[in-house]
N, C-alpha and C. Protein backbone atom coordinates (compact mmCIF):
# COMPACT_ATOMS: atom_id res chain seq x y z
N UNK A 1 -5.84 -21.64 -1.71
CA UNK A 1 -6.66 -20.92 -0.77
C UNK A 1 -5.98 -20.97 0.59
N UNK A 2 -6.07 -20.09 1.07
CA UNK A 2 -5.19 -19.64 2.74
C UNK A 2 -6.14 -20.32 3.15
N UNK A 3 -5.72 -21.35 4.34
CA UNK A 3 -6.67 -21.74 5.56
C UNK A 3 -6.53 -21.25 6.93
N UNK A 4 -5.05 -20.77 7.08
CA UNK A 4 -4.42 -20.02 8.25
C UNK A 4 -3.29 -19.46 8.41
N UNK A 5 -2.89 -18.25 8.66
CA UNK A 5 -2.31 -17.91 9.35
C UNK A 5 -1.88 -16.74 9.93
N UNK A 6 -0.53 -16.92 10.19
CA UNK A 6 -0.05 -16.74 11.81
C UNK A 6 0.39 -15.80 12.16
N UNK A 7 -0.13 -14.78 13.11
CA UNK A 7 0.29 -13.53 13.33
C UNK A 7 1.53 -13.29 14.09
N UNK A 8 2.23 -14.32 14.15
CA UNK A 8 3.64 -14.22 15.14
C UNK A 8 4.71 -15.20 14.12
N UNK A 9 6.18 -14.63 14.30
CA UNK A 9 7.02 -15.47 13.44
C UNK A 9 7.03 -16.52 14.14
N UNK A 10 7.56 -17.87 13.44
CA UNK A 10 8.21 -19.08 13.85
C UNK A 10 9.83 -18.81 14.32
N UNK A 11 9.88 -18.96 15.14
CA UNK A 11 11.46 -18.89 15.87
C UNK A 11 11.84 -17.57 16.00
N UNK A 12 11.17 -16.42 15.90
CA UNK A 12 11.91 -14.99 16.01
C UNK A 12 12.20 -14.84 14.59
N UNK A 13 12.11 -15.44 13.79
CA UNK A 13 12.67 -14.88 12.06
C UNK A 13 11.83 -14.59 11.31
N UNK A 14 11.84 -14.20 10.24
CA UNK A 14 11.04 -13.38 9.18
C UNK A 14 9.77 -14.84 8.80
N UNK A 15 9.94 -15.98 9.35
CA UNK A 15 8.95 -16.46 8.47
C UNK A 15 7.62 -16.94 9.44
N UNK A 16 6.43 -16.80 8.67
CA UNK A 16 5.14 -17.02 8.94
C UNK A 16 4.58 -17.94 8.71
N UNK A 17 3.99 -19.14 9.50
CA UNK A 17 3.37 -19.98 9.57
C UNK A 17 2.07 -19.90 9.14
N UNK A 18 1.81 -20.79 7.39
CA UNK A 18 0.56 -20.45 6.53
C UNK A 18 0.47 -21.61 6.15
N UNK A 19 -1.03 -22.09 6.60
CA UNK A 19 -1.10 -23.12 5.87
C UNK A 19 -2.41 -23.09 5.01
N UNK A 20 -2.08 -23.82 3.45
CA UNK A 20 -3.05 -23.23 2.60
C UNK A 20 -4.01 -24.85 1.72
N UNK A 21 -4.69 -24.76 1.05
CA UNK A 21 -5.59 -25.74 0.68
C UNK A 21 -4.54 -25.77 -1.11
N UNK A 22 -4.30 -26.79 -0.87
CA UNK A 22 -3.76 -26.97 -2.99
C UNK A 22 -4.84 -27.57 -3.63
N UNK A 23 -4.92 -27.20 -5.41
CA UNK A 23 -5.53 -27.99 -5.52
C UNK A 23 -5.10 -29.56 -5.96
N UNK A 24 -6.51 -30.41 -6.05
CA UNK A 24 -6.72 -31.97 -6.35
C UNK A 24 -5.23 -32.21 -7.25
N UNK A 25 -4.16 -33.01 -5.72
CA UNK A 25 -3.13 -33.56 -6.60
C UNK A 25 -2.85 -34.89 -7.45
N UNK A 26 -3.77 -34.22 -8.46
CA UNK A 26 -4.58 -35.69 -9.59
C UNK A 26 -2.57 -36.48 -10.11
N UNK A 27 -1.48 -35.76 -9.75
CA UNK A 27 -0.28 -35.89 -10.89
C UNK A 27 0.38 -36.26 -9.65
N UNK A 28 0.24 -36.49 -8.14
CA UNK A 28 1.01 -36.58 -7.39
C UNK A 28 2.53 -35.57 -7.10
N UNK A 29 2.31 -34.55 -7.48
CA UNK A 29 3.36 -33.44 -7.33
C UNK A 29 3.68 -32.68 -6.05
N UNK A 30 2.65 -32.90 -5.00
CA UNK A 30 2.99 -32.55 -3.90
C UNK A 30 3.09 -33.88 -3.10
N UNK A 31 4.13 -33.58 -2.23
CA UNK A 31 4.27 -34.83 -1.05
C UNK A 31 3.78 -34.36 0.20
N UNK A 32 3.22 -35.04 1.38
CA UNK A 32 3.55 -34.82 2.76
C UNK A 32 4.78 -34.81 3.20
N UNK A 33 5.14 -33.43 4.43
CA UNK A 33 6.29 -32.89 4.13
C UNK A 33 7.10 -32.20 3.83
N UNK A 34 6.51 -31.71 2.62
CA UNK A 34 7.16 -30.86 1.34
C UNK A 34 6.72 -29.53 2.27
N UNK A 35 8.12 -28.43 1.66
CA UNK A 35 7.76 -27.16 1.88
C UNK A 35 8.34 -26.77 1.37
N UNK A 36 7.89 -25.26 1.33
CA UNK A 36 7.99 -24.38 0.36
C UNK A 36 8.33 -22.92 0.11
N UNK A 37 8.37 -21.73 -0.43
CA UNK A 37 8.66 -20.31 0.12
C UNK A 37 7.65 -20.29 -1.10
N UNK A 38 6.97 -18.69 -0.46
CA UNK A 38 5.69 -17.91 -0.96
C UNK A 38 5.72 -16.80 -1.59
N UNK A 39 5.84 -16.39 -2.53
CA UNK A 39 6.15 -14.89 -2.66
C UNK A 39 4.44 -14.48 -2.77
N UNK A 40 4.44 -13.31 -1.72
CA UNK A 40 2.92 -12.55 -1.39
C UNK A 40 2.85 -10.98 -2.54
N UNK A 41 2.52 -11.28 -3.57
CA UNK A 41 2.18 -9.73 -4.33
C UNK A 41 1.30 -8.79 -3.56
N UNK A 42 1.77 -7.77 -3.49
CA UNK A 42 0.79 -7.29 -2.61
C UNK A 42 0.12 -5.74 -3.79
N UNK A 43 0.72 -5.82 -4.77
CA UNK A 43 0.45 -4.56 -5.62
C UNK A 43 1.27 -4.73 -7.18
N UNK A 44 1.05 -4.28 -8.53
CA UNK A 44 2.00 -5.02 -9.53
C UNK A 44 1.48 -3.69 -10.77
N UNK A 45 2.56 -3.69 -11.56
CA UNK A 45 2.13 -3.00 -12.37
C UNK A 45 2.89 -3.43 -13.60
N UNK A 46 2.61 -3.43 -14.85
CA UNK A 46 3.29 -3.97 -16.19
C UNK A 46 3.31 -2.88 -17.29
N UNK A 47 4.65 -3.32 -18.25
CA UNK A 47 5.28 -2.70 -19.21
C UNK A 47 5.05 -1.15 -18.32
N UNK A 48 6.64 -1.40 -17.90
CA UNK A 48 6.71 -0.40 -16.87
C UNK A 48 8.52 -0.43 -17.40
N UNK A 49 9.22 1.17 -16.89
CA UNK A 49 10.85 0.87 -17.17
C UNK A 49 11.32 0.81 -15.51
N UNK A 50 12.01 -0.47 -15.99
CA UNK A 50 12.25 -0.99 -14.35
C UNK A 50 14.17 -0.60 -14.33
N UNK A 51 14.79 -0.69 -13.17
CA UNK A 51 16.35 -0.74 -13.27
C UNK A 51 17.08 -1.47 -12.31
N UNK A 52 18.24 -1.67 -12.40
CA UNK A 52 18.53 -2.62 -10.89
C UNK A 52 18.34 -1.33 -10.11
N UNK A 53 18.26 -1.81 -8.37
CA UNK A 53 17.96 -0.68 -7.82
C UNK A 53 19.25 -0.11 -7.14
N UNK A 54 20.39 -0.79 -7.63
CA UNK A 54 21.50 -0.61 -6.96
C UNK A 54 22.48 0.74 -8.20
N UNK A 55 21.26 1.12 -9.30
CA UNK A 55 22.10 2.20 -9.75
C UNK A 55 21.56 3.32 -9.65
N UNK A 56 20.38 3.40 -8.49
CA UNK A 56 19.98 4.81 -7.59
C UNK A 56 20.93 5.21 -6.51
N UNK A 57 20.94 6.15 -6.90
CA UNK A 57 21.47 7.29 -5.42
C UNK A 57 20.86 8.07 -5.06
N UNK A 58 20.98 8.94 -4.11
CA UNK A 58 20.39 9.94 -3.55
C UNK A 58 21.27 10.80 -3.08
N UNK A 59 20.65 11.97 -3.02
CA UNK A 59 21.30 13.04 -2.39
C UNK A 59 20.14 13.97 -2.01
N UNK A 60 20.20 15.15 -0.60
CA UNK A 60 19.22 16.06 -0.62
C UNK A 60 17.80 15.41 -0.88
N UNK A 61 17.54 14.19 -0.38
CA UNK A 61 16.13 13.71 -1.04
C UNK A 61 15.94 13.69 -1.83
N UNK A 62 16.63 13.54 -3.22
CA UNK A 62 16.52 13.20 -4.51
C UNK A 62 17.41 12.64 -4.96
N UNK A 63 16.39 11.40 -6.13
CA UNK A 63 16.91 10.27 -6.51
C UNK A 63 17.58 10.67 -8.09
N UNK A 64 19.00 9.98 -8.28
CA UNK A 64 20.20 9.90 -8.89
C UNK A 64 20.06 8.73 -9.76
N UNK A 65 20.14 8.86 -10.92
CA UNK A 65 20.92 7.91 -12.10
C UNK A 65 22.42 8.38 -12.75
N UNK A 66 23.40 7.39 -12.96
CA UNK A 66 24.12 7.72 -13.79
C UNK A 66 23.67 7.24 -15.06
N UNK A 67 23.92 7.85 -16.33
CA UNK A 67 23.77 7.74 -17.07
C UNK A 67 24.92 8.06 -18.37
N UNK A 68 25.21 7.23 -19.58
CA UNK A 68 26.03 7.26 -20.70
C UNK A 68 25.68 8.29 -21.82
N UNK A 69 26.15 8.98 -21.82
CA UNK A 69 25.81 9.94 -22.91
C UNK A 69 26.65 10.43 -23.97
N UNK A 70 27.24 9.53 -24.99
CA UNK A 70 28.30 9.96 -25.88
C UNK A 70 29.66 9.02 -24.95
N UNK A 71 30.57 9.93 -24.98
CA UNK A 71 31.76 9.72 -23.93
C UNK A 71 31.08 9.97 -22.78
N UNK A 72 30.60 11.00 -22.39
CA UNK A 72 30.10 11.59 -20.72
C UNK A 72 29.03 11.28 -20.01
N UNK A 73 29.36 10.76 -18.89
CA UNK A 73 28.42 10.34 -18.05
C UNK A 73 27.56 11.87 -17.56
N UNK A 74 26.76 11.49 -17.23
CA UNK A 74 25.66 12.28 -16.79
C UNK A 74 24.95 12.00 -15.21
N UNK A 75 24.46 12.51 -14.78
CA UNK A 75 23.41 12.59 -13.65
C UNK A 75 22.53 12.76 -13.90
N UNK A 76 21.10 12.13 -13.37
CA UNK A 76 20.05 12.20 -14.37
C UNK A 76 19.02 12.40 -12.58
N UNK A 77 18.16 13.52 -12.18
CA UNK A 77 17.33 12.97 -11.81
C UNK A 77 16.15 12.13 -12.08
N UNK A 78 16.17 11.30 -11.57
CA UNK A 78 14.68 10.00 -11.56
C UNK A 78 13.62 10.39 -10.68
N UNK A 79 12.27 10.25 -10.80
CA UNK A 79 11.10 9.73 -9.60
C UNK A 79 11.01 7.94 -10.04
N UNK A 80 10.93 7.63 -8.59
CA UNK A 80 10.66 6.30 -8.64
C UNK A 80 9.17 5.89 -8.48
N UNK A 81 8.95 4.54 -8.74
CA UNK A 81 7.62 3.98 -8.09
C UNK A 81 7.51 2.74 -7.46
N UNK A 82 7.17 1.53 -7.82
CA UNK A 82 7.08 0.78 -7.47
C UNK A 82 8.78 -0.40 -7.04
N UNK A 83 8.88 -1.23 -5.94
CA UNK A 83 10.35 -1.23 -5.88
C UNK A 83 10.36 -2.79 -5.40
N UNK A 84 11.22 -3.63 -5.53
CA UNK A 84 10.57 -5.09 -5.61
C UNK A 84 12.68 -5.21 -4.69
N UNK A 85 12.91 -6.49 -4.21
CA UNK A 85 14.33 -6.11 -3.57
C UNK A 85 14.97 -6.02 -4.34
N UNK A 86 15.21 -6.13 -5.60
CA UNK A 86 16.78 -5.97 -6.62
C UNK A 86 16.17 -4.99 -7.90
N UNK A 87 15.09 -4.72 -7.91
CA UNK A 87 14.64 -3.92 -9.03
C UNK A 87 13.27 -2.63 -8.25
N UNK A 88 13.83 -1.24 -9.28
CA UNK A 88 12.94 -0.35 -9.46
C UNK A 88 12.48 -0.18 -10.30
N UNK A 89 10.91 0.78 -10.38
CA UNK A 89 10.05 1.24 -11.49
C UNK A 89 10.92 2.75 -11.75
N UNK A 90 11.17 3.42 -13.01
CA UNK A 90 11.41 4.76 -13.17
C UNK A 90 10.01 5.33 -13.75
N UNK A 91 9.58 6.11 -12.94
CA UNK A 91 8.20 6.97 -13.62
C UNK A 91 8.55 8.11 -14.58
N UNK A 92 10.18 9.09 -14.14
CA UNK A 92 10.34 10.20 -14.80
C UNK A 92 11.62 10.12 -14.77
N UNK A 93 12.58 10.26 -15.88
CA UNK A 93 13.69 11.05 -16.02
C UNK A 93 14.59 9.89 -16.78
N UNK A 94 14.09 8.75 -17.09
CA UNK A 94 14.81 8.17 -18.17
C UNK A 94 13.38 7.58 -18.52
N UNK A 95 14.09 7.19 -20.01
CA UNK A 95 13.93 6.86 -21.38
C UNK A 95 14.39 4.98 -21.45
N UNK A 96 13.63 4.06 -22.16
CA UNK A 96 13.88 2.77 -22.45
C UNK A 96 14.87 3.08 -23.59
N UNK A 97 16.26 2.27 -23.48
CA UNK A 97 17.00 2.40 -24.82
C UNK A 97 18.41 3.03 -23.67
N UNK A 98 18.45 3.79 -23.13
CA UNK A 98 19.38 4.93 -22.60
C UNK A 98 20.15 3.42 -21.71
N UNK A 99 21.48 4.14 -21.41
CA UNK A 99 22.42 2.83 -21.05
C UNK A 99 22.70 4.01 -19.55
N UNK A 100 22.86 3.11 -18.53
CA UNK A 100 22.90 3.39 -17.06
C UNK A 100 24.08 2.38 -16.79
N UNK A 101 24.85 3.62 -15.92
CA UNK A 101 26.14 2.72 -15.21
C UNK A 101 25.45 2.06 -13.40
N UNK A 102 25.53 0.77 -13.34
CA UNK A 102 24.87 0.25 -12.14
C UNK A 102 25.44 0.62 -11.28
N UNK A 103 27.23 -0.20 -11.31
CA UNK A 103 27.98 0.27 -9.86
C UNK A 103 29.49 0.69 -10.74
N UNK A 104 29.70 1.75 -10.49
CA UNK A 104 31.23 2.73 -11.08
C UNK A 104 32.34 1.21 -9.97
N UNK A 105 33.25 1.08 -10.78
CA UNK A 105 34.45 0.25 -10.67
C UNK A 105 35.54 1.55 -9.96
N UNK A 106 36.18 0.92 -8.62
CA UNK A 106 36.99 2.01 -7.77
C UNK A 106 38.25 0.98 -7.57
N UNK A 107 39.35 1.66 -7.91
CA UNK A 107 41.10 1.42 -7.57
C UNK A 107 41.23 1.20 -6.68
């Protein structure tokens, strides 16, 4: 349970001063002291086709997959949805099973 916090960072950096209620540490697993990092969900969705997000592109406002098709790569437009930092949701334009090139290898 949140007990507080803090509408301003600690030191100018991304992090927020929260302090929260644990529960009864009957096993002694938390110490005084101890800290920690939080991940805050703020929205989630499941059995969903997710991809790294580093094998979108764009062009013209529209989003790019490469894609394996036989010998030939392809271009595939995608709509995206939901986007987490190293992974996307694909709503339209691929298929689970289909093989995607992440990052093309350059000489």
């Amino acid at each position: 349970q949140v007990a507080f916090a803090s509408v301003a960072t600690k030191g100018g950096g991304t992090a927020y001063p929260i302090d929260i209620y644990l529960p009864e540490n009957k096993d002694l697993q938390f110490k005084v002291g101890m800290n920690g990092d939080l991940e805050i969900i703020i929205s989630g969705v499941e059995d969903v086709l997710t991809i790294p997000s580093e094998a979108i592109t764009e062009k013209d406002d529209k989003k790019f997959v490469r894609v394996i098709e036989g010998r030939q790569i392809k271009e595939v437009e995608v709509q995206t949805g939901l986007t987490t930092e190293t992974k996307t949701q694909i709503t339209k334009g691929l298929t689970e099973g289909e093989t995607i090139i992440v990052r093309a290898k350059t000489k």
